[in-house]
C-alpha atoms as a PDB file:
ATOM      1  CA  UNK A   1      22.364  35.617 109.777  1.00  0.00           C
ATOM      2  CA  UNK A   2      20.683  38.462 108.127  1.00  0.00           C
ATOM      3  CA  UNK A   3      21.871  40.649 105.093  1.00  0.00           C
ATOM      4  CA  UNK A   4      22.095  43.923 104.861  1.00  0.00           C
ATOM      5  CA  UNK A   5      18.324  45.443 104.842  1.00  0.00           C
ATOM      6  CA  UNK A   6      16.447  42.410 105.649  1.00  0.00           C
ATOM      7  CA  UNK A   7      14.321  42.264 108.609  1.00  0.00           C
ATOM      8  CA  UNK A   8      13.493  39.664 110.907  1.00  0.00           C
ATOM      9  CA  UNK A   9       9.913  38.473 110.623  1.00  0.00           C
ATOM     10  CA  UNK A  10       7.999  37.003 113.574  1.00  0.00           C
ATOM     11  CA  UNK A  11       5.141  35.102 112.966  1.00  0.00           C
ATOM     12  CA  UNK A  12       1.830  36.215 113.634  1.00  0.00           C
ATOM     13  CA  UNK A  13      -0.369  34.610 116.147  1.00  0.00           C
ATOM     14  CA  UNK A  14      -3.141  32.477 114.606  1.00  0.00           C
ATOM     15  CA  UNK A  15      -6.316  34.457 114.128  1.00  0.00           C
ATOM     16  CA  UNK A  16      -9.529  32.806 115.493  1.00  0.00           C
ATOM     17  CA  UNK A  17     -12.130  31.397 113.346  1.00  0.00           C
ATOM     18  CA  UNK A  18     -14.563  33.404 115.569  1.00  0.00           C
ATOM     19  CA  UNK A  19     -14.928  36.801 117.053  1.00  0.00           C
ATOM     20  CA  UNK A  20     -12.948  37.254 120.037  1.00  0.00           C
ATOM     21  CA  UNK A  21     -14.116  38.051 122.857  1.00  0.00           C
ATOM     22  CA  UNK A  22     -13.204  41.003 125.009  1.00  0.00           C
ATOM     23  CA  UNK A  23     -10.625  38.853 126.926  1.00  0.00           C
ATOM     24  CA  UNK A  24      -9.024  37.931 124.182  1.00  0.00           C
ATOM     25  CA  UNK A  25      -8.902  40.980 122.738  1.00  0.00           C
ATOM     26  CA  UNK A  26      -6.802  42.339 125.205  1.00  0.00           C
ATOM     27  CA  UNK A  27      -4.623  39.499 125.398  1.00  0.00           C
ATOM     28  CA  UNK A  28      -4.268  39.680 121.052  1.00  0.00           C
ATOM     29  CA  UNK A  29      -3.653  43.301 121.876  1.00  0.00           C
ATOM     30  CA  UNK A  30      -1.183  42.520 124.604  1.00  0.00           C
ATOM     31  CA  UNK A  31       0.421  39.767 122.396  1.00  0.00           C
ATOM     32  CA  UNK A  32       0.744  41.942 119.331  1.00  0.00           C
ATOM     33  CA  UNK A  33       2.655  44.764 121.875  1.00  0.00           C
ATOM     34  CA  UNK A  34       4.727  41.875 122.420  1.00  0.00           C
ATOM     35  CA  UNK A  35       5.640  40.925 119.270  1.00  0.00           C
ATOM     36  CA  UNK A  36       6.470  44.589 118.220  1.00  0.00           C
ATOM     37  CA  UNK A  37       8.741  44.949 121.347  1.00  0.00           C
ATOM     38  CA  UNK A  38      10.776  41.626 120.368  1.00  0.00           C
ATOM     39  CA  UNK A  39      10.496  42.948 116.342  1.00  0.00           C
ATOM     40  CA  UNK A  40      12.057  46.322 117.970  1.00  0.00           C
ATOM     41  CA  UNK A  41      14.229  44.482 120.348  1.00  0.00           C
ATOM     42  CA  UNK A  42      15.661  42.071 117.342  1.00  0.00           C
ATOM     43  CA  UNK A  43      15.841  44.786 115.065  1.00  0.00           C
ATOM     44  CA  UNK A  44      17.632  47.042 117.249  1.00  0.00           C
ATOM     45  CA  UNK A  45      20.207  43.183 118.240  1.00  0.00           C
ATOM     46  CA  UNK A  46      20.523  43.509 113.874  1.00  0.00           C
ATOM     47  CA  UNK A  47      21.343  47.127 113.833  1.00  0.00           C
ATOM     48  CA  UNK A  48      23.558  46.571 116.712  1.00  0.00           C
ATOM     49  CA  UNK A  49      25.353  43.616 114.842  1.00  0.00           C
ATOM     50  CA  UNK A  50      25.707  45.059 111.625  1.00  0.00           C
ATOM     51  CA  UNK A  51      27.341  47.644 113.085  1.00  0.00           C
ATOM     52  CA  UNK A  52      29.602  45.667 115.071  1.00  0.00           C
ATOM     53  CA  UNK A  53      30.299  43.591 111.762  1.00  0.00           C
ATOM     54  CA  UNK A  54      31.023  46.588 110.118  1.00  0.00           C
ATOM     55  CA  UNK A  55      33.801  48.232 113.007  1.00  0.00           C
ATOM     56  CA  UNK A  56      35.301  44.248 112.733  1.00  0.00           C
ATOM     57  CA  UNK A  57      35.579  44.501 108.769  1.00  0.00           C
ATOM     58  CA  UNK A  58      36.851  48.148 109.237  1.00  0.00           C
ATOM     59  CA  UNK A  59      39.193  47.148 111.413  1.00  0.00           C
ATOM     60  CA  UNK A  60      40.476  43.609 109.690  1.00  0.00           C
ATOM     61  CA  UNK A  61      40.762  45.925 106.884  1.00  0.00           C
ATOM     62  CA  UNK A  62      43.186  48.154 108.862  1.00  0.00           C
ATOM     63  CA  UNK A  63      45.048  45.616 110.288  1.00  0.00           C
ATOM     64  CA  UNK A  64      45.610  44.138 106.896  1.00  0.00           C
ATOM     65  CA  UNK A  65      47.303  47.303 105.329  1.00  0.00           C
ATOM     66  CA  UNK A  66      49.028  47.244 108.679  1.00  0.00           C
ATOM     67  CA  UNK A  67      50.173  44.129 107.924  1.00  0.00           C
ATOM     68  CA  UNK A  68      50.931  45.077 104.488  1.00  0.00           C
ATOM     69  CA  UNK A  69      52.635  48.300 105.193  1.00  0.00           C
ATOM     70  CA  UNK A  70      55.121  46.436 108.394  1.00  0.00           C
ATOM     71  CA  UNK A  71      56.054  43.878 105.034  1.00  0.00           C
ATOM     72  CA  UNK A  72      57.052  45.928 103.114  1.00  0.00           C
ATOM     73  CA  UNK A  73      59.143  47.928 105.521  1.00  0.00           C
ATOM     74  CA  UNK A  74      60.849  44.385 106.502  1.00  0.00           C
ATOM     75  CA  UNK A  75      61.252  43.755 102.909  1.00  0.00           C
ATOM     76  CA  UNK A  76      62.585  47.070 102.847  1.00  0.00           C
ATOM     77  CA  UNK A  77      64.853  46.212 105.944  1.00  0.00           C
ATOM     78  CA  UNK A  78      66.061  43.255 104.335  1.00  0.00           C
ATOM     79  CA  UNK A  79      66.675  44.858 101.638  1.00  0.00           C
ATOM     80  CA  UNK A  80      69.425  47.178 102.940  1.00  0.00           C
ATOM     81  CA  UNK A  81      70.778  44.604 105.298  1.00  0.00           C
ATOM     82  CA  UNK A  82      71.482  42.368 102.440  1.00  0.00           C
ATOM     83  CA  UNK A  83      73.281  45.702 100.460  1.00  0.00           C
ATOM     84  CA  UNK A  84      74.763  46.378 103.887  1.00  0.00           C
ATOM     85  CA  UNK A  85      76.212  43.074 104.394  1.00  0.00           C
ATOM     86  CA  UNK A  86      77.363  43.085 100.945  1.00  0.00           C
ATOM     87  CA  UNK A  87      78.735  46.150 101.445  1.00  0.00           C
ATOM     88  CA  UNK A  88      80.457  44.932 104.380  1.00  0.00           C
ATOM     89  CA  UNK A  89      81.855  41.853 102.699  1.00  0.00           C
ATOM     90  CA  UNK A  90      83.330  44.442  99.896  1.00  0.00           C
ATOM     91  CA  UNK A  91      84.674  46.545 102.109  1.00  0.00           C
ATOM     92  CA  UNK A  92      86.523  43.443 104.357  1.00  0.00           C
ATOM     93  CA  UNK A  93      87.478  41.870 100.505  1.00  0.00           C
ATOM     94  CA  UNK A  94      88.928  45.612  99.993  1.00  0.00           C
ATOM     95  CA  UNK A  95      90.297  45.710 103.204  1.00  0.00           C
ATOM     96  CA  UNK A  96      92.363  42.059 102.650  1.00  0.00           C
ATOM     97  CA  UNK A  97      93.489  43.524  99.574  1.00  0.00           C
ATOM     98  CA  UNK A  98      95.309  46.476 101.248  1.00  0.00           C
ATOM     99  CA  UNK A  99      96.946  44.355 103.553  1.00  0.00           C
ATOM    100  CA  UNK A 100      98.288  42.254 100.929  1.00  0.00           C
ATOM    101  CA  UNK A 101      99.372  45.390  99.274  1.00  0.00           C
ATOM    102  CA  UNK A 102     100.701  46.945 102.195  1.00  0.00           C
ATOM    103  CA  UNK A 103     102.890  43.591 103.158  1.00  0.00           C
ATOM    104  CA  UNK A 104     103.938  43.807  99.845  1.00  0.00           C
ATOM    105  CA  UNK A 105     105.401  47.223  99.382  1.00  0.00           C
ATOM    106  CA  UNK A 106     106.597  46.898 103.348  1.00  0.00           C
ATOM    107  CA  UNK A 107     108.302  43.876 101.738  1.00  0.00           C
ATOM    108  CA  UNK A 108     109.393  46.074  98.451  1.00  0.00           C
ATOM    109  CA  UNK A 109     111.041  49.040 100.832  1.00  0.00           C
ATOM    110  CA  UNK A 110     112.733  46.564 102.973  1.00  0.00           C
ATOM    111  CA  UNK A 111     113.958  45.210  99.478  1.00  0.00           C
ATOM    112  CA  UNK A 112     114.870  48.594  98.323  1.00  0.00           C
ATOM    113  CA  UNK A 113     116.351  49.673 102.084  1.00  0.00           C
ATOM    114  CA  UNK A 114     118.798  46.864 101.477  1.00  0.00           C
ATOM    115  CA  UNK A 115     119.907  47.910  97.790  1.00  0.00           C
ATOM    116  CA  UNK A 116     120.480  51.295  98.500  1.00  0.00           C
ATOM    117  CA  UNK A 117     122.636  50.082 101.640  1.00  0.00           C
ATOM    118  CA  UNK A 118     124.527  47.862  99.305  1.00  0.00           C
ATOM    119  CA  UNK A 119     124.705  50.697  96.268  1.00  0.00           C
ATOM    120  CA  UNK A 120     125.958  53.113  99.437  1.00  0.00           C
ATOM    121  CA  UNK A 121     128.453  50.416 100.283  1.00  0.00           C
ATOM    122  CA  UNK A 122     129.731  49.553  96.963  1.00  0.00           C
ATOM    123  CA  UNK A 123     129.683  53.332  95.914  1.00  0.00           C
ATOM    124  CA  UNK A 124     132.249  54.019  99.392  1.00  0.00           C
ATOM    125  CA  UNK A 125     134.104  51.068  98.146  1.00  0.00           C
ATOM    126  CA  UNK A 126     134.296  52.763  94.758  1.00  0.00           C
ATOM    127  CA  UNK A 127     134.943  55.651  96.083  1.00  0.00           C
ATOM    128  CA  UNK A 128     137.837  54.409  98.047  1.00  0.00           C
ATOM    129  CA  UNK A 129     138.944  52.818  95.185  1.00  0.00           C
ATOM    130  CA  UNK A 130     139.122  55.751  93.271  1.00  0.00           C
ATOM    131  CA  UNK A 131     140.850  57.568  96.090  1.00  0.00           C
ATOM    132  CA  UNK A 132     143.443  54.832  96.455  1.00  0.00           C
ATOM    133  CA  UNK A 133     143.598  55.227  92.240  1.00  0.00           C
ATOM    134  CA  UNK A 134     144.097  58.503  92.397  1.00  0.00           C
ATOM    135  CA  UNK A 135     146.360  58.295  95.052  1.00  0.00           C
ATOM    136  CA  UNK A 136     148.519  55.945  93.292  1.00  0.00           C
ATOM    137  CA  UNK A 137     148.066  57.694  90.005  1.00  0.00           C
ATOM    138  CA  UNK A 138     149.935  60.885  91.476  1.00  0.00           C
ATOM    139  CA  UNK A 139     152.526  58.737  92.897  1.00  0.00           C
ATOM    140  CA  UNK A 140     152.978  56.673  89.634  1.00  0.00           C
ATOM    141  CA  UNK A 141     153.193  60.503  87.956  1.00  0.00           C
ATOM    142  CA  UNK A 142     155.251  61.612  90.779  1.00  0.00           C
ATOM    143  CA  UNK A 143     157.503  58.354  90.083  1.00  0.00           C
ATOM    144  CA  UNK A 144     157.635  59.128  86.564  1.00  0.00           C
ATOM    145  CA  UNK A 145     158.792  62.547  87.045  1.00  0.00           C
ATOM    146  CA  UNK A 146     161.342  61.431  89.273  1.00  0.00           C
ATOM    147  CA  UNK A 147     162.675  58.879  86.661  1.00  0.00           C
ATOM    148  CA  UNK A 148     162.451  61.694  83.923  1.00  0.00           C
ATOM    149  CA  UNK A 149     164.178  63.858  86.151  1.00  0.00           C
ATOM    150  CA  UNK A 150     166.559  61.243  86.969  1.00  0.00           C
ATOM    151  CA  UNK A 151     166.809  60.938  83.598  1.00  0.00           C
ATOM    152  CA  UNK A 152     167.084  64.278  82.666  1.00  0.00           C
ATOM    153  CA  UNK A 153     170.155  64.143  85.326  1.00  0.00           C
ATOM    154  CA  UNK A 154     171.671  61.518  83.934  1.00  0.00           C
ATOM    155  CA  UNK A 155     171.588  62.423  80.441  1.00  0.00           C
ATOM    156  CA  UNK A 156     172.972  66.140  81.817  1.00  0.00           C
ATOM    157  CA  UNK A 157     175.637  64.493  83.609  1.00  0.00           C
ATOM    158  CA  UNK A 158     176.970  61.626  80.945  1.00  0.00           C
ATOM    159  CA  UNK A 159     177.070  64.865  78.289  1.00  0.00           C
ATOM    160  CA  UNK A 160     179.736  66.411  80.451  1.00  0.00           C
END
């Protein structure tokens, strides 16, 4: 392969010890036309080449930061699928949490339902209680003023 500016070189015909003859001369003339049009023909195949060469490195060299570029935007993907799935994960732990937090205050109210049933209950039984207390307290004090008035008579009447 050839480098960059080099030329392919043909070899020349041998050159005859003696003078050529008019024949020959044509056919050295003929052969030298030749040779220029292969030169011309192999230097154009070179040209042609090295350009070809050159659109295959451009383009290897595109294909590469292609390459390089679509990497990094997967590493990039990956990237935010891993924060995403961690997100995710956070957001399911958070999510278990709750629940556990909801059954337990579900489990609280239903506590606290119940206590304020029983503090209605016992405060109706206390209030009953106080009723009947009451009740019986103004009885008792009625009773009591009956006996003092009883009393009262009785004292009134052994006087007399």
């Amino acid at each position: 392969m050839l480098g960059q500016g080099e030329e392919l070189e043909l070899p020349l015909p041998e050159q005859p010890a003696e003078r050529p003859e008019l024949g020959d001369t044509a056919a050295h003339g003929l052969a030298e036309q030749r040779i220029a049009e292969v030169r011309s023909e192999a230097d154009q195949q070179v040209r042609q080449a090295r350009a070809e060469l050159e659109i295959a490195e451009a383009t290897i060299t595109r294909m590469e930061a292609e390459a390089d570029q679509a990497a990094q935007q997967l590493n990039a993907v990956q990237g935010q699928f891993v924060e995403a799935r961690t997100a995710l994960e956070e957001a399911r732990t958070a999510a278990r949490i709750a629940e556990a937090r909801t059954a337990e205050q579900g489990r609280q109210i239903a506590d606290l339902q119940r206590q304020v049933a029983q503090n209605r209950d016992e405060l109706e039984a206390a209030r009953a209680q106080a009723i009947d207390q009451a009740r019986l307290s103004g009885e008792l004090a009625a009773l009591r003023q009956q006996l003092q008035d009883q009393a009262a008579l009785i004292a009134r009447l052994s006087t007399r």
